[in-house]
Protein backbone atom coordinates (compact mmCIF):
# COMPACT_ATOMS: atom_id res chain seq x y z
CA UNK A 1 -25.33 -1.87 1.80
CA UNK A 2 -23.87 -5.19 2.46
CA UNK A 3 -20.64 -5.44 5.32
CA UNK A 4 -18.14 -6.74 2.45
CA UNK A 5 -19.32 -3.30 0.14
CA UNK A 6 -18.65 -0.88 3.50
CA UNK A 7 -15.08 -2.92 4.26
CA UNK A 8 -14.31 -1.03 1.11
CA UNK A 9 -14.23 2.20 2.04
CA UNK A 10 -12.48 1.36 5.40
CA UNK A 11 -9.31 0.98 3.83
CA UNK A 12 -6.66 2.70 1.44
CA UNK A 13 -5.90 1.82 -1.83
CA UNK A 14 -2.29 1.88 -4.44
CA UNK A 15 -2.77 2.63 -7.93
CA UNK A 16 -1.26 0.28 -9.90
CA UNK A 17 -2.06 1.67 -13.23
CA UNK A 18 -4.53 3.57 -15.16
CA UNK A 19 -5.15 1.62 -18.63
CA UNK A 20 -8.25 2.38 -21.08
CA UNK A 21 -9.53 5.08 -19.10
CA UNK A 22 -9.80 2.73 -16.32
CA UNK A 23 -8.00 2.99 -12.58
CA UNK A 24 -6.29 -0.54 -11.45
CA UNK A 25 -5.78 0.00 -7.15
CA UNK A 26 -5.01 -2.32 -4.91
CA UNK A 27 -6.18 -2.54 -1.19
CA UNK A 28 -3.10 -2.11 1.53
CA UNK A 29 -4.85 -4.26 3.78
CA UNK A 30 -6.67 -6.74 1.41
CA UNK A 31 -4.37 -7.02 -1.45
CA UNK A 32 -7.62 -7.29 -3.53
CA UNK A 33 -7.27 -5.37 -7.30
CA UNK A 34 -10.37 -3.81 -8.17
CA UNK A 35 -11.07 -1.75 -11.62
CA UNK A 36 -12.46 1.29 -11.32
CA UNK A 37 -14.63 2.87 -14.14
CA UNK A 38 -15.10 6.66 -13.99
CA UNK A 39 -18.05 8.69 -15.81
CA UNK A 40 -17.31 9.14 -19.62
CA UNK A 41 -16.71 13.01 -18.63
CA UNK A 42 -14.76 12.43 -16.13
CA UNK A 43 -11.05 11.12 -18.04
CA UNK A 44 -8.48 9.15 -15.91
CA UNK A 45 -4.70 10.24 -16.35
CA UNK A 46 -1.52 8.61 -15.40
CA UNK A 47 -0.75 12.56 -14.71
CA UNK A 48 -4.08 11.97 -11.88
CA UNK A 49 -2.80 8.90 -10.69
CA UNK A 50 0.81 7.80 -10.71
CA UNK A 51 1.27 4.33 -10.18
CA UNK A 52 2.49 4.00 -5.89
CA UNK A 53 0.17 7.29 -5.13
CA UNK A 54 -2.09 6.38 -2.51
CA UNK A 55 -5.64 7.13 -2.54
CA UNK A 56 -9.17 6.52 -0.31
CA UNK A 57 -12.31 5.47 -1.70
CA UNK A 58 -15.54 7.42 -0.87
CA UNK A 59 -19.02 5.65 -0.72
CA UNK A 60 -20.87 7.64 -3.21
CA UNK A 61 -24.54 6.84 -1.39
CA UNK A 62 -23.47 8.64 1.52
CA UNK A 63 -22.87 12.22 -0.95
CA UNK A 64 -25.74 14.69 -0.72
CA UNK A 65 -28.04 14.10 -3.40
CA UNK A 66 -28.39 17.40 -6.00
């Protein structure tokens, strides 16, 4: 995994909104917006994720496999 791809899991992200089943956050320490698109199953709710709440990002290639 490129440098830039692990710098974004060392920080913590704001939700800014969650539109079209789709979660808007936005780094504390970069101030870069990224979209975030969830599996189909998986629905987004603005119940889930109030806009202010603060959350981490996980790198999913460092899970244990099924």
């Amino acid at each position: 995994m490129k440098e830039t791809e692990k710098a974004l899991f060392d920080q913590q992200y704001r939700v800014v909104a969650v539109k079209d089943d789709r979660l808007l956050v936005r780094g504390l320490l970069s101030g870069e917006v990224l979209t975030i698109n969830p599996e189909p199953e998986t629905p987004l709710t603005q119940e889930d994720y109030p806009p202010g709440k603060l959350i981490d990002l996980t790198d999913p290639s460092t899970e244990p496999l099924n």
